[in-house]
Protein backbone atom coordinates (compact mmCIF):
# COMPACT_ATOMS: atom_id res chain seq x y z
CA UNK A 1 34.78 -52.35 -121.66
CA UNK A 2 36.35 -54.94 -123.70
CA UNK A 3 36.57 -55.38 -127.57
CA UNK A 4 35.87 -58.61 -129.50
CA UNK A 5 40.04 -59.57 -128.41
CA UNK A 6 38.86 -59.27 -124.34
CA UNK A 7 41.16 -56.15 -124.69
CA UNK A 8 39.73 -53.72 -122.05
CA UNK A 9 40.75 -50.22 -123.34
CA UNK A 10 41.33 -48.33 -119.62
CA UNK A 11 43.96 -51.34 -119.31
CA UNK A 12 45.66 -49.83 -122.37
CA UNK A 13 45.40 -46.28 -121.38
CA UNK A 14 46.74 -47.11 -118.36
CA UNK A 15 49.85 -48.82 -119.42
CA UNK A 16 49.81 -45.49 -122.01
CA UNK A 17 49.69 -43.58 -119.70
CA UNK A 18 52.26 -45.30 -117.14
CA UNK A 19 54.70 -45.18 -119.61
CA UNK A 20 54.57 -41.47 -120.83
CA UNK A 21 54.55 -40.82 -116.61
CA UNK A 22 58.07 -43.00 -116.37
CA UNK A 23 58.97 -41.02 -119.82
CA UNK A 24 58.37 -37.62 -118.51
CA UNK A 25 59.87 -38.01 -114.90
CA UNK A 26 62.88 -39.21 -116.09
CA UNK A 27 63.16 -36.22 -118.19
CA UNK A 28 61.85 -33.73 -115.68
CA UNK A 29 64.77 -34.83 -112.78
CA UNK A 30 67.57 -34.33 -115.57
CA UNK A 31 69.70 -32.25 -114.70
CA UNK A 32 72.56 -31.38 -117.00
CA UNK A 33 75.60 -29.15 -115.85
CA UNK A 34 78.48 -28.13 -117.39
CA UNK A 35 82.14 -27.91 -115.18
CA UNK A 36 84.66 -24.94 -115.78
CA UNK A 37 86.68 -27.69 -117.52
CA UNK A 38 84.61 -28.23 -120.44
CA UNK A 39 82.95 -31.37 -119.05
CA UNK A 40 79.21 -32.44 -118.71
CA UNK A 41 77.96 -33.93 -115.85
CA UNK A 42 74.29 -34.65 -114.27
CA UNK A 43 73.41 -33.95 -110.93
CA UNK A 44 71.58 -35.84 -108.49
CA UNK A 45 68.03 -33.86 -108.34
CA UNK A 46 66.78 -35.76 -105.86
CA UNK A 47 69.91 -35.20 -103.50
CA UNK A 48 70.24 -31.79 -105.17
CA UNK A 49 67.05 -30.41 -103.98
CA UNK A 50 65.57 -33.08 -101.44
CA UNK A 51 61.45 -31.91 -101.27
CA UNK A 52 61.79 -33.42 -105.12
CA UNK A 53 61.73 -36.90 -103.66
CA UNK A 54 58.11 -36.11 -102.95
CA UNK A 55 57.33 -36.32 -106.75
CA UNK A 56 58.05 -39.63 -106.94
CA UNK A 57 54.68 -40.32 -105.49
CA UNK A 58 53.31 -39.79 -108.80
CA UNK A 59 56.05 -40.46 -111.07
CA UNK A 60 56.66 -44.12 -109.28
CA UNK A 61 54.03 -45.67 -111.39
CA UNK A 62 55.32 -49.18 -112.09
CA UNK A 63 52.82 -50.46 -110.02
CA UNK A 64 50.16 -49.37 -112.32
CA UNK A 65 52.20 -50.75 -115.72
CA UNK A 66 52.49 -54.40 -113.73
CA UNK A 67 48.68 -54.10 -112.60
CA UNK A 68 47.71 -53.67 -116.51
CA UNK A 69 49.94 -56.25 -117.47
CA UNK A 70 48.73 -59.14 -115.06
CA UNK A 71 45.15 -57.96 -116.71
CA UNK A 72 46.37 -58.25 -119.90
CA UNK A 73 48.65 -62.03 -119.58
CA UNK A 74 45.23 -63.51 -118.30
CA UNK A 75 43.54 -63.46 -121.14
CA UNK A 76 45.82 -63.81 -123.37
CA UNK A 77 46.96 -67.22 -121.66
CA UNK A 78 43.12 -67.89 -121.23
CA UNK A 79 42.97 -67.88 -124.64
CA UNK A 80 46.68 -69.68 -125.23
CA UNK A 81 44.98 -72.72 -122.98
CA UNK A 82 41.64 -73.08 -124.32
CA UNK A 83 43.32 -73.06 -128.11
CA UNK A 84 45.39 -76.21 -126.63
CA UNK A 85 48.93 -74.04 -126.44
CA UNK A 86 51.54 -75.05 -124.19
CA UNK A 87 53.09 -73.01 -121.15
CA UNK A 88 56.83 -72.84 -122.80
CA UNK A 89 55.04 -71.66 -126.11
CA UNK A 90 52.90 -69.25 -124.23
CA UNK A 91 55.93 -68.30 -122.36
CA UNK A 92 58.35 -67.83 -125.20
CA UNK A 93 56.14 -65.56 -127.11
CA UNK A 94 55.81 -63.07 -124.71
CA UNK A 95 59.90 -63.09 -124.15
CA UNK A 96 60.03 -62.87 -127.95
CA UNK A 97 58.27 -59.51 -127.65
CA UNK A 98 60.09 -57.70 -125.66
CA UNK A 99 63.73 -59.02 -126.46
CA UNK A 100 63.18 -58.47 -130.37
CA UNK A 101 62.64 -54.57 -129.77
CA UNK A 102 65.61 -54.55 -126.83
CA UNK A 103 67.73 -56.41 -129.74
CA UNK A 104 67.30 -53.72 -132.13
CA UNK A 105 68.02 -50.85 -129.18
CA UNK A 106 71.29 -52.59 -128.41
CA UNK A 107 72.72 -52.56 -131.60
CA UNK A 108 73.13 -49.16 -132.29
CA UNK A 109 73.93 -48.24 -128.64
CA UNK A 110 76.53 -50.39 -128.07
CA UNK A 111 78.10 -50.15 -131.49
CA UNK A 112 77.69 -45.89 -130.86
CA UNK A 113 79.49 -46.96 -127.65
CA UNK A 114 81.89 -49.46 -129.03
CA UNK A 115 83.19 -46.67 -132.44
CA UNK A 116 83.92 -44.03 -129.72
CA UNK A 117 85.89 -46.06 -126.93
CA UNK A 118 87.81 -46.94 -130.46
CA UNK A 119 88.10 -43.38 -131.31
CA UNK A 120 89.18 -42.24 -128.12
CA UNK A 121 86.70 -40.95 -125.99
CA UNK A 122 86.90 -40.38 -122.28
CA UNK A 123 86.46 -43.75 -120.51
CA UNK A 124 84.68 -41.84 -117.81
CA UNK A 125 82.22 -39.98 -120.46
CA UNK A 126 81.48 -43.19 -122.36
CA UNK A 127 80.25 -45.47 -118.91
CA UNK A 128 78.04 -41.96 -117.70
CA UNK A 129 76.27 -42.14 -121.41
CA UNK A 130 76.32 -45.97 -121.22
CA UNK A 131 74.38 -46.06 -117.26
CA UNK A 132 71.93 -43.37 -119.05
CA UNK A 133 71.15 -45.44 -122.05
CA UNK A 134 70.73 -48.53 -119.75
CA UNK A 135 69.34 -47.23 -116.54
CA UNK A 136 65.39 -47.90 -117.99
CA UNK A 137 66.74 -51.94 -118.25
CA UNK A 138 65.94 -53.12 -114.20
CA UNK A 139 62.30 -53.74 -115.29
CA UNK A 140 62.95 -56.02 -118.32
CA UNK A 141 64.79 -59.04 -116.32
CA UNK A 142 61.58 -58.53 -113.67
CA UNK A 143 59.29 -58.07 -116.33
CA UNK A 144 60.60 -61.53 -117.88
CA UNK A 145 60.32 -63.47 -114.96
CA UNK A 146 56.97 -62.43 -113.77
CA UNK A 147 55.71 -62.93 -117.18
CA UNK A 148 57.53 -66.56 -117.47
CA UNK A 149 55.99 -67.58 -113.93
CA UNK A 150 52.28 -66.35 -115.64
CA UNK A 151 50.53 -69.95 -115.64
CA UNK A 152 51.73 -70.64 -111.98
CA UNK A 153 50.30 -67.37 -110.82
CA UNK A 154 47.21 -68.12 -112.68
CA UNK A 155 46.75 -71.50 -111.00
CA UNK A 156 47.56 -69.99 -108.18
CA UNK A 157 44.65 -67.62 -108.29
CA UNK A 158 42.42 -70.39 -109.32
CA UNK A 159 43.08 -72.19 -105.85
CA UNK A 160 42.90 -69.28 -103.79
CA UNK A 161 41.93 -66.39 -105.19
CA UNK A 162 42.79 -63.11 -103.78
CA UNK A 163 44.47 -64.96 -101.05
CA UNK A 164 47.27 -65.39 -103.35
CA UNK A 165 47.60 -61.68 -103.50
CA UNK A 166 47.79 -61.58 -99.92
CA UNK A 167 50.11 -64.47 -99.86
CA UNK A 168 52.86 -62.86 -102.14
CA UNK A 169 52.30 -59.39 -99.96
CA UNK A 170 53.11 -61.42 -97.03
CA UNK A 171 56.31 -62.90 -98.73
CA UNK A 172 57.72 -59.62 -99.57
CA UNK A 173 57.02 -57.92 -96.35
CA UNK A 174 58.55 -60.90 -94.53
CA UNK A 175 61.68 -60.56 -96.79
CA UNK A 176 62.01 -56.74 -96.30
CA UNK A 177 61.47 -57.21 -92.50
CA UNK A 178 64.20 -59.75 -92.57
CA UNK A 179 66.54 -57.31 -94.61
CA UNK A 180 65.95 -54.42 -92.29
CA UNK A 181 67.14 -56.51 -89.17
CA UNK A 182 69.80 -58.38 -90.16
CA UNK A 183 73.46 -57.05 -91.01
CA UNK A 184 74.93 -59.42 -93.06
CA UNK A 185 75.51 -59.76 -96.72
CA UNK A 186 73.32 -63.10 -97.35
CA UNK A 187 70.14 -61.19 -95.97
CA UNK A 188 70.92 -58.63 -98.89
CA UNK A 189 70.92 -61.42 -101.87
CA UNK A 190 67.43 -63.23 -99.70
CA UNK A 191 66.37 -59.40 -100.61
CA UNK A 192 66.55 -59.44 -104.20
CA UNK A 193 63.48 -61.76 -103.85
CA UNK A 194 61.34 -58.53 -103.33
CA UNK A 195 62.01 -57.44 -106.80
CA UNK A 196 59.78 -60.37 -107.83
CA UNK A 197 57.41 -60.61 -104.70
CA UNK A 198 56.58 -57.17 -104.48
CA UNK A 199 55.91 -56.38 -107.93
CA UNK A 200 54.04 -59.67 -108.35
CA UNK A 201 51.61 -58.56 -106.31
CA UNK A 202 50.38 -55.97 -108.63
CA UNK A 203 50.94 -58.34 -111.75
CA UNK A 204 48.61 -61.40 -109.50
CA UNK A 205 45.72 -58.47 -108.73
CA UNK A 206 46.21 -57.46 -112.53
CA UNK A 207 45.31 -61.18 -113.22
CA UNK A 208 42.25 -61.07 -110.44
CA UNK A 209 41.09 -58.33 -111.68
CA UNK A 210 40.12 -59.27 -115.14
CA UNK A 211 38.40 -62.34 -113.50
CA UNK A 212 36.02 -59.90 -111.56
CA UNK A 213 34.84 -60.69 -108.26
CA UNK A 214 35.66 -58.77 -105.39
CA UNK A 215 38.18 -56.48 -107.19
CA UNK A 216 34.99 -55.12 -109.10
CA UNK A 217 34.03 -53.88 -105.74
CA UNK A 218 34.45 -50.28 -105.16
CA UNK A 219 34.45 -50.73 -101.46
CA UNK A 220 37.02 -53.59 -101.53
CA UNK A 221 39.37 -50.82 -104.01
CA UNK A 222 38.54 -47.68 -101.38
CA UNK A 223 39.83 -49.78 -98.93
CA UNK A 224 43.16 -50.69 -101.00
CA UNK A 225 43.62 -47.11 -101.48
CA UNK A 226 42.94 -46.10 -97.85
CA UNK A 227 45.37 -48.65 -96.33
CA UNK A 228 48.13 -48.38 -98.53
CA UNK A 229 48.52 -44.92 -98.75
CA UNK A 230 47.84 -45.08 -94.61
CA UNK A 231 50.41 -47.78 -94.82
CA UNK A 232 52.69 -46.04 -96.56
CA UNK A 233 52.10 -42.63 -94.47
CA UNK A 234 53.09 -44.58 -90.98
CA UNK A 235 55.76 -46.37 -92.54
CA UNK A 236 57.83 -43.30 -93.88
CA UNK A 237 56.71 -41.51 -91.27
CA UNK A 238 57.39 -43.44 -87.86
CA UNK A 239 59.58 -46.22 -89.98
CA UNK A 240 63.04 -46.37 -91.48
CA UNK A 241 62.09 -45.47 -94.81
CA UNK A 242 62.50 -42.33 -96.79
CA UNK A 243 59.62 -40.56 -98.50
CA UNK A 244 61.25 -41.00 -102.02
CA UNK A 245 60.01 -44.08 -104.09
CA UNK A 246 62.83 -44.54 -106.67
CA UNK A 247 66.59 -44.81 -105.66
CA UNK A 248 68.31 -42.11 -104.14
CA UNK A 249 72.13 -41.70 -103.44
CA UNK A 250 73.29 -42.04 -100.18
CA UNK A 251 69.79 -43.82 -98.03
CA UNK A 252 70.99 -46.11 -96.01
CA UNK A 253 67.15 -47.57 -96.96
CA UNK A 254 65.89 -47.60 -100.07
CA UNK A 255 62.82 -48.04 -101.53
CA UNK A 256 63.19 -49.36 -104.59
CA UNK A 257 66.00 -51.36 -104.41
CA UNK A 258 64.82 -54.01 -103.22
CA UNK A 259 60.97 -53.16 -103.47
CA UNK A 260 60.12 -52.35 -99.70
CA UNK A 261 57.52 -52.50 -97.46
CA UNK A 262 56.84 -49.03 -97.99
CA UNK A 263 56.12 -49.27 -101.43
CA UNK A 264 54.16 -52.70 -101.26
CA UNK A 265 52.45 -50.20 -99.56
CA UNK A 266 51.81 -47.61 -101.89
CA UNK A 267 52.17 -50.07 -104.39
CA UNK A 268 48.40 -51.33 -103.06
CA UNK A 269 47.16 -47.64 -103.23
CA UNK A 270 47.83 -47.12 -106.32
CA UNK A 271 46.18 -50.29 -107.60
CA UNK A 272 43.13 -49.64 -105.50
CA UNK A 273 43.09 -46.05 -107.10
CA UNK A 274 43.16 -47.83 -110.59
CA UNK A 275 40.25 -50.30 -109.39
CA UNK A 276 37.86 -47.57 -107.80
CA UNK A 277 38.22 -45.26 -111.30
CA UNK A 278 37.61 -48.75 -113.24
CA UNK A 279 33.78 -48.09 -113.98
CA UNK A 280 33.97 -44.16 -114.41
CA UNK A 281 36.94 -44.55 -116.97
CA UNK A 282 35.10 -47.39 -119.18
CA UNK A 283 32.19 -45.44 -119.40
CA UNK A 284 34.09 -42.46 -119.98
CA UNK A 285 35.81 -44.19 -122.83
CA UNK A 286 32.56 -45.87 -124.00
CA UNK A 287 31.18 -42.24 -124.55
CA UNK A 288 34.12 -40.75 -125.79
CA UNK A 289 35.09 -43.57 -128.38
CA UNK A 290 37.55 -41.44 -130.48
CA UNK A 291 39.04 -40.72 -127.14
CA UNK A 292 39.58 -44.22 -126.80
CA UNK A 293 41.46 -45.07 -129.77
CA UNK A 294 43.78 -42.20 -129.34
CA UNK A 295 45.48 -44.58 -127.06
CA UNK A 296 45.92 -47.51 -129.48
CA UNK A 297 48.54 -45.84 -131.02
CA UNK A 298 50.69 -44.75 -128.68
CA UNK A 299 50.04 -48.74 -127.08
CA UNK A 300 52.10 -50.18 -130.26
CA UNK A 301 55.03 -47.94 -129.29
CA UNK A 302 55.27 -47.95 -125.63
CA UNK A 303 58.40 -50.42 -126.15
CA UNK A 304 60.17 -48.44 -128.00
CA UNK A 305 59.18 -45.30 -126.12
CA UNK A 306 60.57 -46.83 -123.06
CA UNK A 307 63.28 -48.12 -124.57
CA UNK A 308 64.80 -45.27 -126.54
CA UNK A 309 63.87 -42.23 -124.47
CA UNK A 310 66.86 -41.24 -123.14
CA UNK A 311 68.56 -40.87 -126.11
CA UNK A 312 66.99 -37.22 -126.65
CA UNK A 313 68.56 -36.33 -123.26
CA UNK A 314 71.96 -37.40 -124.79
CA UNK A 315 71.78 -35.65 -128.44
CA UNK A 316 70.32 -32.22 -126.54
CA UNK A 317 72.54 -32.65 -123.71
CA UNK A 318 75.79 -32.52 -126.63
CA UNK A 319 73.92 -29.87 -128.96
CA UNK A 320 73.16 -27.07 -126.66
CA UNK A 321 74.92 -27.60 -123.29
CA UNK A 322 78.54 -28.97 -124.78
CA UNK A 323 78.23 -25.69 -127.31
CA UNK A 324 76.84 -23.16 -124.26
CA UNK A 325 73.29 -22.53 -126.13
CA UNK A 326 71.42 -23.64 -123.68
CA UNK A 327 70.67 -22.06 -120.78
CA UNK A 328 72.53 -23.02 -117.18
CA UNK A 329 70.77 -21.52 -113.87
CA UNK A 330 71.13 -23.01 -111.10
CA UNK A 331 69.80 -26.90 -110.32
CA UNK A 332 66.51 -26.37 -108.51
CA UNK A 333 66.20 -22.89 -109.14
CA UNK A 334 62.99 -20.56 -110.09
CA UNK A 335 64.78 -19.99 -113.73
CA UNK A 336 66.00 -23.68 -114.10
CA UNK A 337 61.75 -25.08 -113.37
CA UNK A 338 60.78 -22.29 -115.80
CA UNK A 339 62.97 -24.14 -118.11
CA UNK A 340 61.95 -27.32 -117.75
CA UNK A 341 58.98 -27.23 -119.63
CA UNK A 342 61.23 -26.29 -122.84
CA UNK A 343 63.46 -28.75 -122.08
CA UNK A 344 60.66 -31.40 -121.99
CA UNK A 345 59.01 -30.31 -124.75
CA UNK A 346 62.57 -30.35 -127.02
CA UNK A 347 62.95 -34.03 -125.65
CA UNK A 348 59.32 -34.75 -127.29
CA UNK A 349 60.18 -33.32 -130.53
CA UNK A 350 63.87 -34.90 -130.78
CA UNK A 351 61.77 -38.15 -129.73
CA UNK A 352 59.37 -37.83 -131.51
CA UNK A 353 61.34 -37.61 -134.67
CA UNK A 354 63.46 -40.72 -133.88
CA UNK A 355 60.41 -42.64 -133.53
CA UNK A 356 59.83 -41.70 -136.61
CA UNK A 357 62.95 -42.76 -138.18
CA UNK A 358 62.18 -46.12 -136.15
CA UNK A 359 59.07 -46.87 -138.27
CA UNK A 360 61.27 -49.27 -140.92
CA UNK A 361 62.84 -50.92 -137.92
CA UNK A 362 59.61 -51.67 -136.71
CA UNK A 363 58.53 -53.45 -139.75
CA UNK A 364 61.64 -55.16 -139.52
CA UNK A 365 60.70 -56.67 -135.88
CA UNK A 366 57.26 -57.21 -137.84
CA UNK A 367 58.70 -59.57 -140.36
CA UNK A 368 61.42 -61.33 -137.86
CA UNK A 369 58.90 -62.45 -135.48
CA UNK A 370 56.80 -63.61 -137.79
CA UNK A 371 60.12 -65.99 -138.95
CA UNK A 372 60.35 -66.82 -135.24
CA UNK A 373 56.95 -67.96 -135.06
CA UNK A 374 55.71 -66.42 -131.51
CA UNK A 375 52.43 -68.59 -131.33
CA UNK A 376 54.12 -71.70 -131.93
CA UNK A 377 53.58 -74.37 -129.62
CA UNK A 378 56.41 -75.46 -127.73
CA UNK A 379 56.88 -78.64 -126.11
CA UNK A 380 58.82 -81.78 -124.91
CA UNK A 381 61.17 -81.52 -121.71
CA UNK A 382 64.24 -80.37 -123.66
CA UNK A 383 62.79 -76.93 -125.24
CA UNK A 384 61.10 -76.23 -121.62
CA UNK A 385 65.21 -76.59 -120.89
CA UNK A 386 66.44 -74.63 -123.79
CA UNK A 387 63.73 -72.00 -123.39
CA UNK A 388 64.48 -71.89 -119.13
CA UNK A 389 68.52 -71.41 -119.87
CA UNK A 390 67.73 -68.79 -122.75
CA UNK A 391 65.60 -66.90 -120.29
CA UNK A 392 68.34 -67.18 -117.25
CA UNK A 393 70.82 -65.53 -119.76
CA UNK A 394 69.17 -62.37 -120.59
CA UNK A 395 67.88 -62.06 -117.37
CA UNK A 396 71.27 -61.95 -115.76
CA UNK A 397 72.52 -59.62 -119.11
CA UNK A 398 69.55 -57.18 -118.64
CA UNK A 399 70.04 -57.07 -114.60
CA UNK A 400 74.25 -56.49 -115.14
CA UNK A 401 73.54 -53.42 -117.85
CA UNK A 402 70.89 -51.92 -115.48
CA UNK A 403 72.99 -52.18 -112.65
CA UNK A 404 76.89 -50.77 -114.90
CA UNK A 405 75.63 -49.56 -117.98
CA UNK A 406 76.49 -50.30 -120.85
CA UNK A 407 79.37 -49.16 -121.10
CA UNK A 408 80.91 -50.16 -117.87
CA UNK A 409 84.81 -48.21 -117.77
CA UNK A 410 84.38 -47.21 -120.96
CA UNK A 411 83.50 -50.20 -123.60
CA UNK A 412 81.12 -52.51 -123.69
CA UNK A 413 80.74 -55.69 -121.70
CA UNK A 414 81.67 -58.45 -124.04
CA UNK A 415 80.74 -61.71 -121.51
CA UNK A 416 77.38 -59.93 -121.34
CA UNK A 417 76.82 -59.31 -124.60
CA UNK A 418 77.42 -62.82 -125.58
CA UNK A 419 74.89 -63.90 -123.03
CA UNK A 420 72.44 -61.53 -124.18
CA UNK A 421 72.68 -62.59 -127.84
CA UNK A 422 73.06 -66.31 -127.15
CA UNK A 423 70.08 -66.03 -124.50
CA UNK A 424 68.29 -64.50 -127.24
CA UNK A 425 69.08 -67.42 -129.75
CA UNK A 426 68.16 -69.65 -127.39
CA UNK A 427 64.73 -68.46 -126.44
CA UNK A 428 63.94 -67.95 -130.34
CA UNK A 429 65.19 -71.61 -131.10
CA UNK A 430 63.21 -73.59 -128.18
CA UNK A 431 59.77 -73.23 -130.33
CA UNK A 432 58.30 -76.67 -131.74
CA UNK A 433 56.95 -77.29 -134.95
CA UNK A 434 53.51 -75.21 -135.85
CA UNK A 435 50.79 -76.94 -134.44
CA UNK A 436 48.38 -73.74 -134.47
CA UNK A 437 48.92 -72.96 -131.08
CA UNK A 438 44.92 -71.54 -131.00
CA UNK A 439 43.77 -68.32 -130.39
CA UNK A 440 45.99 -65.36 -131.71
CA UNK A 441 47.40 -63.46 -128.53
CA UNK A 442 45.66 -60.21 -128.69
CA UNK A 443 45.40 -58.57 -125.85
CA UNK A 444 47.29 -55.73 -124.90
CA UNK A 445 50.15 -57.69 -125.11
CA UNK A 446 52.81 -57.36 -127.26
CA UNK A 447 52.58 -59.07 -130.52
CA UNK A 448 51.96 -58.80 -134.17
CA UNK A 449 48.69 -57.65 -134.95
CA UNK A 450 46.89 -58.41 -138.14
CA UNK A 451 47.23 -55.15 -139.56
CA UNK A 452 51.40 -55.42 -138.92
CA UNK A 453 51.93 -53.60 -136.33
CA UNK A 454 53.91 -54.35 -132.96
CA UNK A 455 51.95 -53.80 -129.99
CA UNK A 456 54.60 -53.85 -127.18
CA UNK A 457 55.22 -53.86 -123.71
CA UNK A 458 52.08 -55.43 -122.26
């Protein structure tokens, strides 16, 4: 079901709904404890209390958010090409979109961070609340460079259709096959290549999906679903990999970090899950049409939910565990899950309210990219240049933060700051002059709408 834009509206409910899932476990496996000595620290859950790792099967839902976006980047490049745009311009728009909102995130942050390394605060406090604020960042630099390769992929799927899928599924499970069996530390950076490959390959079916075929199947999506969770199943449990599909301290194997083969595999159940609902959801949706637009909202601030949801977890953790109001059973216990559920539900207030506040900043973003032009065409050899260096600067700033916080011992990183910002300058500065670069991108990508909002992370 897909309105007069090619916007299908189960593709936005199920970035929606991806993103409230990421929002939500992160704030279910917080665990906040306060020492004898006055000090607040946060426990591992997942090493805390092990069978947790088992609810990463449906909190891990990345998968889905890159399925909906390759969905969503085909059309709206469809459109960029038949309205004679340019790759770089195509490319540079969809960069804007999400560095403009990670801009106005950083700001605050690291200035918060900056004022109390200045004042005094504990080195050790200041790079804990600095990994928190940043810890959300490892899909941006991924997200980039999936979205930058777009037109390839597209191309790609024209010559070969779903054999492309099956092509970059081959590539990644080659790479995490050579990782496994070699000891050395260049098979580790050859590894790194999965956090492209493997998440590609739910971007590329995103992008064969919207083209139809078999992916409209249901039997083709029952038997996605059937061999990647059977896939997954053997893997964990004859295989070196652990059941848990996000990080966990002290694997020797992880699968997340790289992507493994183990969640390639569940990876393809998921998106098989997403295809088989596919008709049951749009008709769903097509009956319940107010249902459907209850989405729409919560679509135009899925950036900054992402983006900003941890902060909740900070101001609660300092108003009620640094002052002993809130209560402190024991990680994993009966009394600790019966608080959850409160604690969540304070997070969605305190968020809710700073979303709130957010609204003028929003309009701000609103205003700016319209300035920056994001559906300007962009071409000539030297802006492809400008625009390829911009985006190999933030990439490496996002992937440093995401990896040492922001606040790495205690202050904030100024080398990667200044890459950020001049990354940032760069990408905004590589557009050409305003040649009506066709079709308006909307799709549920991000972008400014004609009623002035931002519709973001798609």
């Amino acid at each position: 079901m897909e309105d007069g834009t090619g916007r299908s509206r189960y593709v936005d409910l199920l970035r929606a709904g991806a993103i409230v899932l990421v929002v939500l476990g992160h704030w279910l496996i917080t665990a906040l404890v306060r020492e004898p000595d006055g000090a607040l620290t946060a426990p591992e859950l997942m090493v805390t209390v092990p069978w947790t790792q088992w609810l990463t099967l449906g909190f891990q839902i990345m998968p889905v958010f890159f399925l909906a976006g390759g969905y969503a980047a085909a059309g709206s490049w469809e459109r960029c090409r038949a309205g004679g745009g340019t790759a770089a311009g195509w490319i540079r728009g969809r960069a804007l979109r999400l560095l403009l909102p990670t801009a106005a995130y950083l700001v605050p942050t690291l200035g918060g961070l900056a004022v109390a390394g200045a004042c005094g605060a504990d080195p050790a406090l200041l790079g804990m609340i600095g990994w928190a604020l940043a810890m959300q960042f490892w899909f941006l630099p991924v997200y980039l460079a999936i979205s930058a390769l777009t037109p390839w992929l597209a191309a790609l799927h024209r010559c070969w259709g779903l054999g492309s899928v099956a092509a970059l599924a081959a590539a990644g499970a080659a790479v995490d096959l050579l990782v496994l069996g070699a000891d050395t530390g260049w098979a580790d950076r050859v590894g790194l290549l999965n956090y492209l490959l493997v998440w590609a390959v739910a971007y590329q079916l995103g992008l064969a999906w919207r083209e139809g075929g078999p992916t409209a199947r249901p039997a083709f999506a029952a038997a996605l679903t059937a061999g990647g969770a059977a896939g997954y199943a053997a893997l964990v449990g004859f295989g070196p990999f652990p059941v848990s599909l996000v990080l966990v301290s002290g694997e020797g194997v992880s699968n997340t970090d790289p992507p493994s083969l183990a969640m390639l595999a569940w990876l393809s159940a998921q998106c098989g899950l997403c295809l088989l609902l596919a008709p049951h959801a749009e008709r769903a949706l097509r009956a319940r049409r107010r249902a459907g637009r209850l989405v729409e909202p919560l679509g135009r601030v899925s950036m900054s939910l992402y983006l900003w949801h941890m902060v909740p977890v900070l101001a609660a953790g300092a108003a009620f565990y640094l002052t002993d109001l809130a209560p402190e059973p024991e990680v994993g216990s009966a009394p600790w899950w019966a608080w959850r559920p409160v604690w969540v539900l304070l997070l969605a207030v305190l968020l809710g309210g700073l979303l709130a506040v957010l609204r003028p900043v929003d309009g701000l973003l609103v205003r700016l990219a319209r300035r920056l032009r994001p559906r300007a065409r962009t071409a000539g050899p030297g802006r492809a240049v400008v625009l390829l260096a911009g985006l190999a600067a933030v990439g490496w700033a996002l992937a440093r933060w995401a990896v040492l916080g922001l606040a790495r011992d205690g202050a904030p990183d100024l080398p990667v700051l200044l890459a950020f910002t001049a990354g940032t300058a760069l990408v905004a500065g590589a557009a050409g002059r305003w040649a009506g670069a066709g079709a308006a991108d909307r799709t549920t990508g991000a972008g400014v709408q004609p009623d002035g909002a931002v519709e973001q992370l798609g």
